[in-house]
PDB file of N, CA and C in Angstrom:
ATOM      1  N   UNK A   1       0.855  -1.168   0.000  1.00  0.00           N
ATOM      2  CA  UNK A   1       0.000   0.000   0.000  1.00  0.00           C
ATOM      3  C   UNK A   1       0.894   1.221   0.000  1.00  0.00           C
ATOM      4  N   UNK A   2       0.446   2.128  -1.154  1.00  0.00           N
ATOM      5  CA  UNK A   2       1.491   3.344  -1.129  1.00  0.00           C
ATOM      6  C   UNK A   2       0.469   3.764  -1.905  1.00  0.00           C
ATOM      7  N   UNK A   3       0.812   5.372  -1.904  1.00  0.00           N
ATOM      8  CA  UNK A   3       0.047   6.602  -3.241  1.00  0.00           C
ATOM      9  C   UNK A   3       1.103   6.897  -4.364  1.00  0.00           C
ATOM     10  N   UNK A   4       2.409   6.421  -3.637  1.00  0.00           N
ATOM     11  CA  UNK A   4       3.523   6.770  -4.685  1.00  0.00           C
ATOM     12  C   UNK A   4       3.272   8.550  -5.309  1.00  0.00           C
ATOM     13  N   UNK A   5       3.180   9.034  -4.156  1.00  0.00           N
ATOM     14  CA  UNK A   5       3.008  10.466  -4.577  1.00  0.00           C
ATOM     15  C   UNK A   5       4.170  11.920  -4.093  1.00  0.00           C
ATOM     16  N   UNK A   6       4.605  12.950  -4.917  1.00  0.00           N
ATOM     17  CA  UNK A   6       5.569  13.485  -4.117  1.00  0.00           C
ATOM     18  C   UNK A   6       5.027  14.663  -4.118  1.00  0.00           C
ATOM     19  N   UNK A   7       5.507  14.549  -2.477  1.00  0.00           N
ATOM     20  CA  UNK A   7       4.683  15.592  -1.535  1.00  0.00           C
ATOM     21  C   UNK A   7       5.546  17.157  -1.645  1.00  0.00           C
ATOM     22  N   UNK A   8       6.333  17.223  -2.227  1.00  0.00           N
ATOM     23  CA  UNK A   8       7.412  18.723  -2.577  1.00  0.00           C
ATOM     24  C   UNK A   8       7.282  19.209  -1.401  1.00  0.00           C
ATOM     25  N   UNK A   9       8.289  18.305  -0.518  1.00  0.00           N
ATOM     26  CA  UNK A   9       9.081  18.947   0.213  1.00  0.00           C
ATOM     27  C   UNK A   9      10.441  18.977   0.418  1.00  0.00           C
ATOM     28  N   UNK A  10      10.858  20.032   0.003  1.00  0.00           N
ATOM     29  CA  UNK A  10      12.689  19.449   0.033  1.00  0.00           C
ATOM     30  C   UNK A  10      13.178  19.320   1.451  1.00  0.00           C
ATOM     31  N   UNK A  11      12.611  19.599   2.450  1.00  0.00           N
ATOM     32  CA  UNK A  11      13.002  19.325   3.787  1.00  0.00           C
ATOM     33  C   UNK A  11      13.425  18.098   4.247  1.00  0.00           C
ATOM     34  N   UNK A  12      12.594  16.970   3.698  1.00  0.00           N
ATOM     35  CA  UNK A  12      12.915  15.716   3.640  1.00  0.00           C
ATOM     36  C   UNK A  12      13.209  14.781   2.763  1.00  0.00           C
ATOM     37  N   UNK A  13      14.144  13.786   2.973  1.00  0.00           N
ATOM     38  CA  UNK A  13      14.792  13.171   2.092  1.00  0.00           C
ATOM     39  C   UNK A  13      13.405  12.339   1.229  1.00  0.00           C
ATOM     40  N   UNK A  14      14.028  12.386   0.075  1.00  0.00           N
ATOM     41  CA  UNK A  14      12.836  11.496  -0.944  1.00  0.00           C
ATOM     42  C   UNK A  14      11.745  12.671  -1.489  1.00  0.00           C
ATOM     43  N   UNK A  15      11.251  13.547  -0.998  1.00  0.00           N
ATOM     44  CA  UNK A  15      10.069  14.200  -0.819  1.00  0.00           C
ATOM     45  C   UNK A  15      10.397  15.855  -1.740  1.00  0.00           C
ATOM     46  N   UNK A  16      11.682  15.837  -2.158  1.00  0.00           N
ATOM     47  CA  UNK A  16      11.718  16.586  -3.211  1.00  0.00           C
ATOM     48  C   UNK A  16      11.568  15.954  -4.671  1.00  0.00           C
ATOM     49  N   UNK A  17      11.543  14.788  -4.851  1.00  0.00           N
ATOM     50  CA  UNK A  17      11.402  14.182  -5.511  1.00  0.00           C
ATOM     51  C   UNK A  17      10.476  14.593  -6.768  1.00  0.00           C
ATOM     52  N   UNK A  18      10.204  14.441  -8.094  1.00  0.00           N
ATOM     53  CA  UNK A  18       9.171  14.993  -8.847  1.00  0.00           C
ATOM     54  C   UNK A  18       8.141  13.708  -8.982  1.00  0.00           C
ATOM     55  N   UNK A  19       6.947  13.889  -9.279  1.00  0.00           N
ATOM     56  CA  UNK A  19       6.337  12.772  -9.491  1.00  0.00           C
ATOM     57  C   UNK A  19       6.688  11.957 -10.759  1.00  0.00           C
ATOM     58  N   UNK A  20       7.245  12.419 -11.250  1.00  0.00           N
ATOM     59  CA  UNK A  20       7.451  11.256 -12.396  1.00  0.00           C
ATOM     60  C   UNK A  20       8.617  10.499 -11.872  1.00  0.00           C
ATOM     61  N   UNK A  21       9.677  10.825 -10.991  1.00  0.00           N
ATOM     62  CA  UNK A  21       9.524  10.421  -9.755  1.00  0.00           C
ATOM     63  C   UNK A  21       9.219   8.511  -9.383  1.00  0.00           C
ATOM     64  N   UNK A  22       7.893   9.274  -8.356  1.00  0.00           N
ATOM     65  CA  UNK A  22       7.134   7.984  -7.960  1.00  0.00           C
ATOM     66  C   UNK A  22       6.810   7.353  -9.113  1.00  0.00           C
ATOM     67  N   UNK A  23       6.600   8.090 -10.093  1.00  0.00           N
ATOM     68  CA  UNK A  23       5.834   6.823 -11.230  1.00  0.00           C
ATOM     69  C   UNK A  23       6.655   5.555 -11.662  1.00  0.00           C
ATOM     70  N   UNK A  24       8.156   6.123 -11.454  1.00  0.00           N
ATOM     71  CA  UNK A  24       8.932   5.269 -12.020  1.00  0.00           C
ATOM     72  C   UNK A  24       9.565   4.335 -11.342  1.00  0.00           C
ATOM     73  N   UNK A  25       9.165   4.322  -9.715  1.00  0.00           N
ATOM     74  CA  UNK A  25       9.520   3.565  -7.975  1.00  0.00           C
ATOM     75  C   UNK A  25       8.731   2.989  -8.960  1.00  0.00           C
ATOM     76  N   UNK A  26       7.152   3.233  -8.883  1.00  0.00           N
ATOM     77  CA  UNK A  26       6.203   2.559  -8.721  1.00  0.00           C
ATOM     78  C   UNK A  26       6.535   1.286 -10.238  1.00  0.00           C
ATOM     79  N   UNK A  27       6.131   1.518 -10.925  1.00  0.00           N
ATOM     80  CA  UNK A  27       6.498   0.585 -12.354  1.00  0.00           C
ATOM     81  C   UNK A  27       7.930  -0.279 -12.194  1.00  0.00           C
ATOM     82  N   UNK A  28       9.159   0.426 -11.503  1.00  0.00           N
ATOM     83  CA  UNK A  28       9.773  -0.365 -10.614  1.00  0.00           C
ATOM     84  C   UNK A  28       9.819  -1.819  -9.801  1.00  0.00           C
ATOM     85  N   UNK A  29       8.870  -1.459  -8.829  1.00  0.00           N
ATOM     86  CA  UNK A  29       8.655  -1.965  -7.475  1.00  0.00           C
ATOM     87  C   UNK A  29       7.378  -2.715  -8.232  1.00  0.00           C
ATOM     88  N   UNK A  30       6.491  -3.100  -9.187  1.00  0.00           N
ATOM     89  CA  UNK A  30       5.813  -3.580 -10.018  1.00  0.00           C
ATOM     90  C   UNK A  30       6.509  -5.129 -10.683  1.00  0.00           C
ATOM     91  N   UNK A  31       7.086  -4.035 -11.558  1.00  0.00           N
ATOM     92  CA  UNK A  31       7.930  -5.198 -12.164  1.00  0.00           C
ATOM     93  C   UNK A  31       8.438  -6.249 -11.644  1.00  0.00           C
ATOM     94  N   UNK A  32       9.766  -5.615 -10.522  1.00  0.00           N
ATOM     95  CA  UNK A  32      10.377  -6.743  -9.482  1.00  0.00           C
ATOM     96  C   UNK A  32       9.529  -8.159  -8.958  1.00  0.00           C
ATOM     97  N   UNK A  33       8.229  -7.405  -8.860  1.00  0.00           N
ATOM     98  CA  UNK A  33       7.018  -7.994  -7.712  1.00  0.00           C
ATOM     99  C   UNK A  33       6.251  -9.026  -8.771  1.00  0.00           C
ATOM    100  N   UNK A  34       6.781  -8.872 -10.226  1.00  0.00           N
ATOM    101  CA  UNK A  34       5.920  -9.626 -11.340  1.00  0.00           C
ATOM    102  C   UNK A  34       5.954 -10.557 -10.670  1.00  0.00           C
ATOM    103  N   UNK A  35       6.515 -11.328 -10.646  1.00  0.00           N
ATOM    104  CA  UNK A  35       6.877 -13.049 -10.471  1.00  0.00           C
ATOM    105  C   UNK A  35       6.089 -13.815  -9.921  1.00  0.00           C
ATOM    106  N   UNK A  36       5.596 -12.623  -8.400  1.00  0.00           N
ATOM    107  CA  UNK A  36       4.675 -13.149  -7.544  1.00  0.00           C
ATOM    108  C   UNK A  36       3.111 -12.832  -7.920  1.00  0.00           C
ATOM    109  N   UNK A  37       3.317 -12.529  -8.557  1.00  0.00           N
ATOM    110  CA  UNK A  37       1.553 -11.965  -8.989  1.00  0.00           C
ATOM    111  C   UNK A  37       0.372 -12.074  -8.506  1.00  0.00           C
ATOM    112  N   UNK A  38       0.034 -13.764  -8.577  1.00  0.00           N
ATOM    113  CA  UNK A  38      -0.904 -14.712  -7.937  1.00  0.00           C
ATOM    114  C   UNK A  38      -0.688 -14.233  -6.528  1.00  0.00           C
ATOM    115  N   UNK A  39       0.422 -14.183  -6.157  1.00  0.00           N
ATOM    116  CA  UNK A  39       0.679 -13.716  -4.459  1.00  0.00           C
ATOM    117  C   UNK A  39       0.078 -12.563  -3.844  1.00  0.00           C
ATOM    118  N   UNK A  40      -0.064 -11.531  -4.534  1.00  0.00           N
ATOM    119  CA  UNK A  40       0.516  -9.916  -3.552  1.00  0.00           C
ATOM    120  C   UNK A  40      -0.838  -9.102  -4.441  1.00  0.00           C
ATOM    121  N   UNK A  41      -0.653  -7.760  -3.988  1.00  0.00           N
ATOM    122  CA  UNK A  41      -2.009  -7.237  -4.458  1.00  0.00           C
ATOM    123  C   UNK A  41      -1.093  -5.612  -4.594  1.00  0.00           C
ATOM    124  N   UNK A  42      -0.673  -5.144  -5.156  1.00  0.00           N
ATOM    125  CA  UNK A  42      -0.124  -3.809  -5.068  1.00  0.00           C
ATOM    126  C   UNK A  42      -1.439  -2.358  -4.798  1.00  0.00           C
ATOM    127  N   UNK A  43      -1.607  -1.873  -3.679  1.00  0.00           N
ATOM    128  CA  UNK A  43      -2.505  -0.808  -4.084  1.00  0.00           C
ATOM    129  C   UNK A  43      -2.507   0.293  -4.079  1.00  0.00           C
ATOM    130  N   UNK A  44      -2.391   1.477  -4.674  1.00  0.00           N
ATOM    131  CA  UNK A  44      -1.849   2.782  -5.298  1.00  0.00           C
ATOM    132  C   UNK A  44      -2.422   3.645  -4.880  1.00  0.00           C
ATOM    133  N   UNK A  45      -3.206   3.755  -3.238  1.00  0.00           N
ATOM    134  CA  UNK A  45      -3.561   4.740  -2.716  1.00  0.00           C
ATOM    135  C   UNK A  45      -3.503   4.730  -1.345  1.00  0.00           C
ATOM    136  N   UNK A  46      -3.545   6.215  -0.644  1.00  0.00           N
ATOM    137  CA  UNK A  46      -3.321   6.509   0.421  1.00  0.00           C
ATOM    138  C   UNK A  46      -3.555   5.006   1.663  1.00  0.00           C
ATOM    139  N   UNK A  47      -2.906   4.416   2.562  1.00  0.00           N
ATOM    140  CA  UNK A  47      -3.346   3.009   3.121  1.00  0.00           C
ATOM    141  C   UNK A  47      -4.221   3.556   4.348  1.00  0.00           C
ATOM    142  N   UNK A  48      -5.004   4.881   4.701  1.00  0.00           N
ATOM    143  CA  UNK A  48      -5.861   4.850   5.110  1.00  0.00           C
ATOM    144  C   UNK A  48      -7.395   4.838   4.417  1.00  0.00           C
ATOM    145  N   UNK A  49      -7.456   4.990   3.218  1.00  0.00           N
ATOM    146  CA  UNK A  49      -8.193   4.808   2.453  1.00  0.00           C
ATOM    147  C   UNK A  49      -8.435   3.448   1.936  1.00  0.00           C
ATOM    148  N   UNK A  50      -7.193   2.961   1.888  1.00  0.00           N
ATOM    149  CA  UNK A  50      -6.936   0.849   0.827  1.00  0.00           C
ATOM    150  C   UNK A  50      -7.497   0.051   2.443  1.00  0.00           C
ATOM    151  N   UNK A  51      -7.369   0.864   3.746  1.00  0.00           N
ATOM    152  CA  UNK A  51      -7.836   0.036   4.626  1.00  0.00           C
ATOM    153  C   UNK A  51      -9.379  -0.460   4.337  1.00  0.00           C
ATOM    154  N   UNK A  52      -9.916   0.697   4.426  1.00  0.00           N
ATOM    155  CA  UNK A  52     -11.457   0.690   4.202  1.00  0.00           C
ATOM    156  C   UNK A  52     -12.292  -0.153   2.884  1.00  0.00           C
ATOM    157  N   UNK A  53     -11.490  -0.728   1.994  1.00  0.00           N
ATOM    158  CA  UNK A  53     -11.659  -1.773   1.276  1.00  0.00           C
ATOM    159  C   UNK A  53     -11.225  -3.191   1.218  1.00  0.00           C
ATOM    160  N   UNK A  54     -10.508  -3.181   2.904  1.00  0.00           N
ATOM    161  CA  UNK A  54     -10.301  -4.364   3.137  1.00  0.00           C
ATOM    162  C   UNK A  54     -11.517  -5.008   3.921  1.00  0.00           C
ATOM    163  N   UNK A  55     -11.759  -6.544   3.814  1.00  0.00           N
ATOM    164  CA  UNK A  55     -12.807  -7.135   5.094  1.00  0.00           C
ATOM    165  C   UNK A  55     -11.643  -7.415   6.346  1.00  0.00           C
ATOM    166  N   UNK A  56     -12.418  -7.794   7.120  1.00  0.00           N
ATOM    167  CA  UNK A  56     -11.932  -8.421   8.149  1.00  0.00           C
ATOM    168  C   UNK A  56     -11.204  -9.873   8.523  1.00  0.00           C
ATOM    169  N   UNK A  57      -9.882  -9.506   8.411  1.00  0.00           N
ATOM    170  CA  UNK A  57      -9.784 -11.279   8.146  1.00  0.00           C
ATOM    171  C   UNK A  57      -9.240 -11.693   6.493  1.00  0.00           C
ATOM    172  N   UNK A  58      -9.597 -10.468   5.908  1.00  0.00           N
ATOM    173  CA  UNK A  58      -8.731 -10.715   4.354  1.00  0.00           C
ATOM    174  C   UNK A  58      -7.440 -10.910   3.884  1.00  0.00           C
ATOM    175  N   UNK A  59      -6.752 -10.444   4.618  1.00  0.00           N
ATOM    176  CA  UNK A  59      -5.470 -10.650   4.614  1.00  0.00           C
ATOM    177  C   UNK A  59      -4.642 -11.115   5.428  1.00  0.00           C
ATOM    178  N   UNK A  60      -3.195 -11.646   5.361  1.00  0.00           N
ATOM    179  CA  UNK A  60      -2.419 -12.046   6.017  1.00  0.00           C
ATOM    180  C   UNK A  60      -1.158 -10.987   6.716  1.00  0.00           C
ATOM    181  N   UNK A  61      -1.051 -10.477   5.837  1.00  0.00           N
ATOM    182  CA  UNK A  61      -0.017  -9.641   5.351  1.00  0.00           C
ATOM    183  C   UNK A  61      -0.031  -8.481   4.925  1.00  0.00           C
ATOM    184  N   UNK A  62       0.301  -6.958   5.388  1.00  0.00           N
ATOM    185  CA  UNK A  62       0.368  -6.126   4.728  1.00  0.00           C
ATOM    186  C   UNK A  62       1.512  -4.908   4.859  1.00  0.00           C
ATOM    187  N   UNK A  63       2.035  -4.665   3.601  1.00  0.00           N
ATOM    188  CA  UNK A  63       3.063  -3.784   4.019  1.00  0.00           C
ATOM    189  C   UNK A  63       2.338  -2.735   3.806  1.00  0.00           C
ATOM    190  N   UNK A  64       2.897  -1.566   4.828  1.00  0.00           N
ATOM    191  CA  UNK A  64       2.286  -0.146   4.463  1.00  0.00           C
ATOM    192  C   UNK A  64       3.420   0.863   4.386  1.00  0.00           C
ATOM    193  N   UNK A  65       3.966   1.554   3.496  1.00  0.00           N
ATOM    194  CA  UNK A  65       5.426   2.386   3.438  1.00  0.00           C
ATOM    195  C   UNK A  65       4.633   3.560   3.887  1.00  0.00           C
ATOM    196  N   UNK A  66       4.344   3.950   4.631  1.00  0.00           N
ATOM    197  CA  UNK A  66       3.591   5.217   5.443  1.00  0.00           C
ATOM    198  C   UNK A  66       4.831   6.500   5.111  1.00  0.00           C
ATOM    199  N   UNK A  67       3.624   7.777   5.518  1.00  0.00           N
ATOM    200  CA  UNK A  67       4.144   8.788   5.856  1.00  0.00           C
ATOM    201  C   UNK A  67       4.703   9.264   7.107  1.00  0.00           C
ATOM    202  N   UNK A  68       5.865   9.311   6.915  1.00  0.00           N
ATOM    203  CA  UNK A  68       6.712   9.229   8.451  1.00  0.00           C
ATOM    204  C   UNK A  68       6.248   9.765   9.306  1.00  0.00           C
ATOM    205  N   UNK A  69       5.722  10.648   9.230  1.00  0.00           N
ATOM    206  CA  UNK A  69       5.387  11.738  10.459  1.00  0.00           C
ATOM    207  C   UNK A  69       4.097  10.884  11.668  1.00  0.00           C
ATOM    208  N   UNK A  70       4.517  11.348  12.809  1.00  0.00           N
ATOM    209  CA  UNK A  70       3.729  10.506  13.697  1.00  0.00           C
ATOM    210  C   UNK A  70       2.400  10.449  13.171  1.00  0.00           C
ATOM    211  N   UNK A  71       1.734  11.585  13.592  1.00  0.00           N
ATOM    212  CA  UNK A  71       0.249  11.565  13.054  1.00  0.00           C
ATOM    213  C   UNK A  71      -0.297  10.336  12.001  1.00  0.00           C
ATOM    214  N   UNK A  72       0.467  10.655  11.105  1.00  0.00           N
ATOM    215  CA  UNK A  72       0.248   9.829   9.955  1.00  0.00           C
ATOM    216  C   UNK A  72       0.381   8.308   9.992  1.00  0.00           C
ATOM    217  N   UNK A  73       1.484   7.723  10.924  1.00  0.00           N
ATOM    218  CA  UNK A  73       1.860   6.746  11.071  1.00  0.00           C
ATOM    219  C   UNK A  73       1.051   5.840  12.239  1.00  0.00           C
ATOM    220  N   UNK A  74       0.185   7.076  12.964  1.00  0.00           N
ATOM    221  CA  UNK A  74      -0.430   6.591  14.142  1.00  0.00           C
ATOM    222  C   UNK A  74      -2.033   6.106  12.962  1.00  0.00           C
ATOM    223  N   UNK A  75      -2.401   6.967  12.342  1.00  0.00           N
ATOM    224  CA  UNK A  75      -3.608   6.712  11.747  1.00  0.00           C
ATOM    225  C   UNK A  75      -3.515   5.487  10.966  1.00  0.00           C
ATOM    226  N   UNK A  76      -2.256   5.506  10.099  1.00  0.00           N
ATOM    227  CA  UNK A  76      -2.338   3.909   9.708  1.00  0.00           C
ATOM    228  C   UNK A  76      -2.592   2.679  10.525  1.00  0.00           C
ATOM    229  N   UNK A  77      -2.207   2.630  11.387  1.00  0.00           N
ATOM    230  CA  UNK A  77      -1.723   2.121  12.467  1.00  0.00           C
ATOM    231  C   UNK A  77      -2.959   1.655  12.837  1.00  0.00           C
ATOM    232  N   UNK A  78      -3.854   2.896  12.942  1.00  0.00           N
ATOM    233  CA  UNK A  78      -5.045   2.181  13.670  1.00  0.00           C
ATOM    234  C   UNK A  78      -5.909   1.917  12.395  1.00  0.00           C
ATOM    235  N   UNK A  79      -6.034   2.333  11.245  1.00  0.00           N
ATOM    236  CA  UNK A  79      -6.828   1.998  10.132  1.00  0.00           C
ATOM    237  C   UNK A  79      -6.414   0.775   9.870  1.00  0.00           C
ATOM    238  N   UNK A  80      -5.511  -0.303   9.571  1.00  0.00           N
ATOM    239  CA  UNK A  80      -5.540  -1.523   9.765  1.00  0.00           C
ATOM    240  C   UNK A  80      -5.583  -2.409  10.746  1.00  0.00           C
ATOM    241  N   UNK A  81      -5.164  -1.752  11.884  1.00  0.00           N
ATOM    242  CA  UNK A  81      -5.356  -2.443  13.020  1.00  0.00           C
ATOM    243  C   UNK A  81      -7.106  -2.985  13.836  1.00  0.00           C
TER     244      UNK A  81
END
């Protein structure tokens, strides 16, 4: 779960980044992940939002590359939890 989006901030590392940018992590981090296909589910938006289209019990597994900042990391946190 990621938005793969850049947030223009040069304050932090990664986050000056341009979006074409993320587009190209993302198609990246895609590719690599081909193999497993049948396996994994890639989803391309905010993971407090990809929570709310999960059921209960649907998954095993989920990575979330969050937005560092507490706030943010606390809300994920509890949106899958």
């Amino acid at each position: 779960v990621d938005p793969y989006l850049a947030y223009g901030d040069p304050t932090n590392f990664g986050r000056s980044l341009s979006q074409k940018h993320f587009d190209i992590f993302y198609y990246y981090v895609q590719y690599h992940l081909s193999f497993f296909r049948a396996r994994y589910q890639m989803l391309r938006e905010p993971s407090v939002i990809a929570a709310k289209g999960i059921k209960n019990n649907e998954l095993d597994f989920v990575f979330i590359d969050a937005n560092h900042e507490y706030k943010n990391v606390l809300d994920d946190l509890e949106a899958w939890f």
